[in-house]
C-alpha atoms as a PDB file:
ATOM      1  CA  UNK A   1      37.016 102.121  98.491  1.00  0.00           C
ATOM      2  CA  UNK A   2      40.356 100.730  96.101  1.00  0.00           C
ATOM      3  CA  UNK A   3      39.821  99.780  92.741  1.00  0.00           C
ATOM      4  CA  UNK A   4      38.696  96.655  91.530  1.00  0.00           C
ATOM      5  CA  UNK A   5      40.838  94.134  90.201  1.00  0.00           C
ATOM      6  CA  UNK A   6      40.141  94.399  86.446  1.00  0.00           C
ATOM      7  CA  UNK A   7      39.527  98.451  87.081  1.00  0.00           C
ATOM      8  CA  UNK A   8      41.895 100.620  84.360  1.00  0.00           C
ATOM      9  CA  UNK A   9      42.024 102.795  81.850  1.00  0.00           C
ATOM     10  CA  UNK A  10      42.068 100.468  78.852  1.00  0.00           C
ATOM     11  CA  UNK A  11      42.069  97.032  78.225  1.00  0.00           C
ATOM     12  CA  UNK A  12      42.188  96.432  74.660  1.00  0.00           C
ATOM     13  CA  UNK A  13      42.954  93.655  71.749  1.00  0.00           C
ATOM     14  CA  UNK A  14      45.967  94.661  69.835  1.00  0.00           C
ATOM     15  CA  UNK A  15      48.250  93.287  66.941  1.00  0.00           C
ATOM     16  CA  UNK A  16      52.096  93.931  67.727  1.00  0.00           C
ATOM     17  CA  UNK A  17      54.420  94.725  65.155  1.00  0.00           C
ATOM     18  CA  UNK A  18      58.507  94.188  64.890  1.00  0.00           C
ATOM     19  CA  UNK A  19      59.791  94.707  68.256  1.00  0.00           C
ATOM     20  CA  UNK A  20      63.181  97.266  67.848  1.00  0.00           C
ATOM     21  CA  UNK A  21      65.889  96.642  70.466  1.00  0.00           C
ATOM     22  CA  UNK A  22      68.263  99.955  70.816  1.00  0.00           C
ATOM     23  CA  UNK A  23      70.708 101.503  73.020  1.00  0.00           C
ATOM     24  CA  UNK A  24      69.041 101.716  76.026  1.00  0.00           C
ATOM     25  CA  UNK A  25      65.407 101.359  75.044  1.00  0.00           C
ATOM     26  CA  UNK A  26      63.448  98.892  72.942  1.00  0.00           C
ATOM     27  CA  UNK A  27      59.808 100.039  71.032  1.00  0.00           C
ATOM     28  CA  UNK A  28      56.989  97.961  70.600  1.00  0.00           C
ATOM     29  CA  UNK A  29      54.174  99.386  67.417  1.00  0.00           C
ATOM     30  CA  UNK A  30      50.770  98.617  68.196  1.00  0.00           C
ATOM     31  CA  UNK A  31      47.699  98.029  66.245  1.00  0.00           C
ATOM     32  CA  UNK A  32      44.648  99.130  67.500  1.00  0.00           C
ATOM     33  CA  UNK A  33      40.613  98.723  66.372  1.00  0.00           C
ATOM     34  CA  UNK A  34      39.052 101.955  66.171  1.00  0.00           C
ATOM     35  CA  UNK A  35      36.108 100.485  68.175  1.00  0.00           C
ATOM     36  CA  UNK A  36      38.222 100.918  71.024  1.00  0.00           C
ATOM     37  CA  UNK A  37      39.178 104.741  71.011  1.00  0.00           C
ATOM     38  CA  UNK A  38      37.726 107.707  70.157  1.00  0.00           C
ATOM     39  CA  UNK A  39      40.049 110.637  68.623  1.00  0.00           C
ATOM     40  CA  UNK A  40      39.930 111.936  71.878  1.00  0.00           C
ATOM     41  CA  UNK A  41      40.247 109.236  73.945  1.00  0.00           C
ATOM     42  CA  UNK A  42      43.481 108.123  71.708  1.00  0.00           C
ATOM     43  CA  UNK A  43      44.767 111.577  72.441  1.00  0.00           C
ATOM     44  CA  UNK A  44      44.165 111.051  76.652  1.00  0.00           C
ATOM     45  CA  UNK A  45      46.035 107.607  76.510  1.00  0.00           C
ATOM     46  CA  UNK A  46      48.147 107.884  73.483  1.00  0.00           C
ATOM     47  CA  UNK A  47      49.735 111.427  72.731  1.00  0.00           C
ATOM     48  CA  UNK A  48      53.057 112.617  74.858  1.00  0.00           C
ATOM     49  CA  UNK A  49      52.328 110.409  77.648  1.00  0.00           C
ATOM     50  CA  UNK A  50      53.833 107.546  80.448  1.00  0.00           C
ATOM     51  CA  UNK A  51      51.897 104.825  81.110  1.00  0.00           C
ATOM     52  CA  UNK A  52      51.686 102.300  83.569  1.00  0.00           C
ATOM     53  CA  UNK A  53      50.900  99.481  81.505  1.00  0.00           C
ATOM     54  CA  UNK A  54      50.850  95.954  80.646  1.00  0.00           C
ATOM     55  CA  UNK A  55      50.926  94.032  76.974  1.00  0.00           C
ATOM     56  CA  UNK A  56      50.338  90.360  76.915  1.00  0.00           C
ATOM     57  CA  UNK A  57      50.686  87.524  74.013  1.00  0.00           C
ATOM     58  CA  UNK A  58      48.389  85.177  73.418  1.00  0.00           C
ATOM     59  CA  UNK A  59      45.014  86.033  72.155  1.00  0.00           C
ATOM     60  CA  UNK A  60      44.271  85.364  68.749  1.00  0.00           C
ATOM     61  CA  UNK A  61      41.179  87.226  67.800  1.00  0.00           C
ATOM     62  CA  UNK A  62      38.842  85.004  69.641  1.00  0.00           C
ATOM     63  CA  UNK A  63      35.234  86.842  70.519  1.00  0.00           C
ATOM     64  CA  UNK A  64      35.362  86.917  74.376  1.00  0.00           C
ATOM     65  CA  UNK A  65      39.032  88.158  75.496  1.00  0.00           C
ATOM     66  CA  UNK A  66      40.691  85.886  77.931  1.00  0.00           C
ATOM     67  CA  UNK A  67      41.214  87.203  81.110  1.00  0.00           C
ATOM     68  CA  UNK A  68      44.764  89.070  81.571  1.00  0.00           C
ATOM     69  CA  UNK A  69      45.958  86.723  83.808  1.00  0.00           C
ATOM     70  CA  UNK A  70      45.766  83.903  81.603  1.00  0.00           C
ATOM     71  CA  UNK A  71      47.380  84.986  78.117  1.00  0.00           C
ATOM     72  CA  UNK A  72      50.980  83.563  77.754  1.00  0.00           C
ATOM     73  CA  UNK A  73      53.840  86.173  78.134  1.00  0.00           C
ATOM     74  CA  UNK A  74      53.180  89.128  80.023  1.00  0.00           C
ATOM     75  CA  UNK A  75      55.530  92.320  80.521  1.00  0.00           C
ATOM     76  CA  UNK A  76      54.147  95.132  83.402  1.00  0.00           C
ATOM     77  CA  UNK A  77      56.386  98.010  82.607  1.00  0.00           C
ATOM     78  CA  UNK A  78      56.219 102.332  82.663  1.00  0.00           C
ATOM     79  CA  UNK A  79      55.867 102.551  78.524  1.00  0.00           C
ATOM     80  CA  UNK A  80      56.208 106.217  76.907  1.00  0.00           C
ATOM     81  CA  UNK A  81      54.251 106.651  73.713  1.00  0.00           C
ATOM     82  CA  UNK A  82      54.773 110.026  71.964  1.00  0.00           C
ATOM     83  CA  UNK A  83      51.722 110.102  69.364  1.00  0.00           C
ATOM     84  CA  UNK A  84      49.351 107.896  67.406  1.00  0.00           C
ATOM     85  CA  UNK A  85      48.000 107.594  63.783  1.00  0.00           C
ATOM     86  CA  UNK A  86      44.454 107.116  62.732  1.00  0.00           C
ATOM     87  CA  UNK A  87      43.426 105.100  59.615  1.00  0.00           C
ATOM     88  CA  UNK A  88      39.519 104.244  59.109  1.00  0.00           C
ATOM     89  CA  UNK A  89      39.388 100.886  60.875  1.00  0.00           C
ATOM     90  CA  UNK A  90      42.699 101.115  63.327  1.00  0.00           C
ATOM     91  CA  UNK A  91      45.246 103.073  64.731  1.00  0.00           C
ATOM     92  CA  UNK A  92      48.538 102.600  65.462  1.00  0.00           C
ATOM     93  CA  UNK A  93      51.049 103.579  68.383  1.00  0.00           C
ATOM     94  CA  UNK A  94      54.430 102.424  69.471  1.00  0.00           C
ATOM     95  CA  UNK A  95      55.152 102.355  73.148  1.00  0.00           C
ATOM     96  CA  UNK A  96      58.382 102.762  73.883  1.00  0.00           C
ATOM     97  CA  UNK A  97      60.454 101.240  77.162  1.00  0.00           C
ATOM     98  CA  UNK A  98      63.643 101.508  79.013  1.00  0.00           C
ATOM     99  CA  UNK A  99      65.732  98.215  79.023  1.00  0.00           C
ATOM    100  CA  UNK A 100      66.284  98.209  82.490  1.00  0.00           C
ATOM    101  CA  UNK A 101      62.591  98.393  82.892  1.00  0.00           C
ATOM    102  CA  UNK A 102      61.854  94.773  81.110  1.00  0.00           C
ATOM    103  CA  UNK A 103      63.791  91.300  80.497  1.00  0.00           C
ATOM    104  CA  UNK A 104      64.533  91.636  76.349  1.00  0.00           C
ATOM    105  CA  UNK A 105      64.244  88.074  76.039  1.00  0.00           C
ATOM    106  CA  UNK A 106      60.673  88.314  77.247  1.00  0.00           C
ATOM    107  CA  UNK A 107      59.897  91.370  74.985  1.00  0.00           C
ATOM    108  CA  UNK A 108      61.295  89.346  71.772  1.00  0.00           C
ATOM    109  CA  UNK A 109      58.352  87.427  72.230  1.00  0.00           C
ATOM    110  CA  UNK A 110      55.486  90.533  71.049  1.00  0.00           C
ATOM    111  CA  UNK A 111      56.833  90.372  67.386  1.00  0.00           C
ATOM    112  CA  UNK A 112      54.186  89.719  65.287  1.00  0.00           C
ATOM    113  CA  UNK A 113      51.821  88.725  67.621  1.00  0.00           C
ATOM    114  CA  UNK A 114      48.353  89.013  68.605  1.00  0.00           C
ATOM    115  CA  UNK A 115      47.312  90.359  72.386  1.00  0.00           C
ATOM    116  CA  UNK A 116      46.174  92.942  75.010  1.00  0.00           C
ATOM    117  CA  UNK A 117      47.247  95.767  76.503  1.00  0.00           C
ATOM    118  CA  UNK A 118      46.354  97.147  79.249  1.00  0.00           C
ATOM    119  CA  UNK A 119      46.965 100.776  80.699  1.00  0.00           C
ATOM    120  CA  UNK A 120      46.623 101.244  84.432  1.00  0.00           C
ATOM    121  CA  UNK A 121      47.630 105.324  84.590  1.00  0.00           C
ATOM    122  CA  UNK A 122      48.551 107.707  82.114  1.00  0.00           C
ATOM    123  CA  UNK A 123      50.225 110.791  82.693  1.00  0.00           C
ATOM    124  CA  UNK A 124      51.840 113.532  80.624  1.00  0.00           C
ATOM    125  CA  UNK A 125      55.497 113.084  79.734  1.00  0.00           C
ATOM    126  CA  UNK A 126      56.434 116.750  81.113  1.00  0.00           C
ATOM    127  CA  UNK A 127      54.318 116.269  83.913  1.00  0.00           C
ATOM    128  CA  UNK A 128      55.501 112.697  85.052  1.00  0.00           C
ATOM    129  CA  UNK A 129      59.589 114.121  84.720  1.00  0.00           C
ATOM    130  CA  UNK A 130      59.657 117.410  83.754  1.00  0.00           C
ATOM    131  CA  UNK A 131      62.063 116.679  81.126  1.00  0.00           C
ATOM    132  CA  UNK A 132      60.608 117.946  78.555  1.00  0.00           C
ATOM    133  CA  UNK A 133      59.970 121.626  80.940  1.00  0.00           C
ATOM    134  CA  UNK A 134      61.940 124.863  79.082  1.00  0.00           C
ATOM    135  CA  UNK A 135      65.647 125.494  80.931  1.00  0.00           C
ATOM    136  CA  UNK A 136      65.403 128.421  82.996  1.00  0.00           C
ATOM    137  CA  UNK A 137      67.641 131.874  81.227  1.00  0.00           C
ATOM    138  CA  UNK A 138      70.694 132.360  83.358  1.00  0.00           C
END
């Protein structure tokens, strides 16, 4: 049986922060409610991992979320995210992207804002490229 349409990992309300635009990647800090995550939970999604995600614009703190579909700007992209930090009533995390991955234009449009995101797979960093794998001794 496939998954559902709204099946994933996470679907979450989420304040973004200043988007940064750098050579060759652009980062994106998110605000999260604790109700969402639990430490460990944070740690599955959040810590040394690639995601298959989706953020969204648009909601602004109304009870019943909107469905995905029908918030305003919307950016589908592989996000890395390399750790979290935990306050009493949020956490934060910055998801980081490869500009050939998104339209920067598009991005410019998360500063400051109020939306979802949405994470369809998660995988560890090392596992998902190896990069990060010790260089074999010659």
């Amino acid at each position: 049986m496939g998954r559902k349409k709204d099946d994933c990992l996470l679907r979450a309300p989420v304040e973004f922060g200043t988007v940064s635009i750098g050579k060759g990647s652009a980062s994106v800090p998110c605000k999260f409610e604790r109700d969402f995550f639990t430490l460990q939970r944070a740690e599955e999604l959040l810590c040394g991992r690639r995601l298959n995600a989706s953020i969204a614009t648009g909601q602004d703190g109304e009870e019943q979320p909107k469905l995905f579909e029908d918030l305003e700007t919307t950016v589908a992209a592989i996000f890395e995210v390399k750790g979290f930090s935990v306050k009493p009533d949020h956490l934060k995390a910055t998801l980081n992207v490869q500009l050939a991955e998104i339209d920067v234009e598009l991005l410019s449009h998360f500063a400051n804002r109020k939306g979802q995101v949405k994470i369809d797979g998660a995988e560890a960093i090392e596992e998902a490229s190896g990069e990060e794998a010790p260089a074999d001794a010659a």
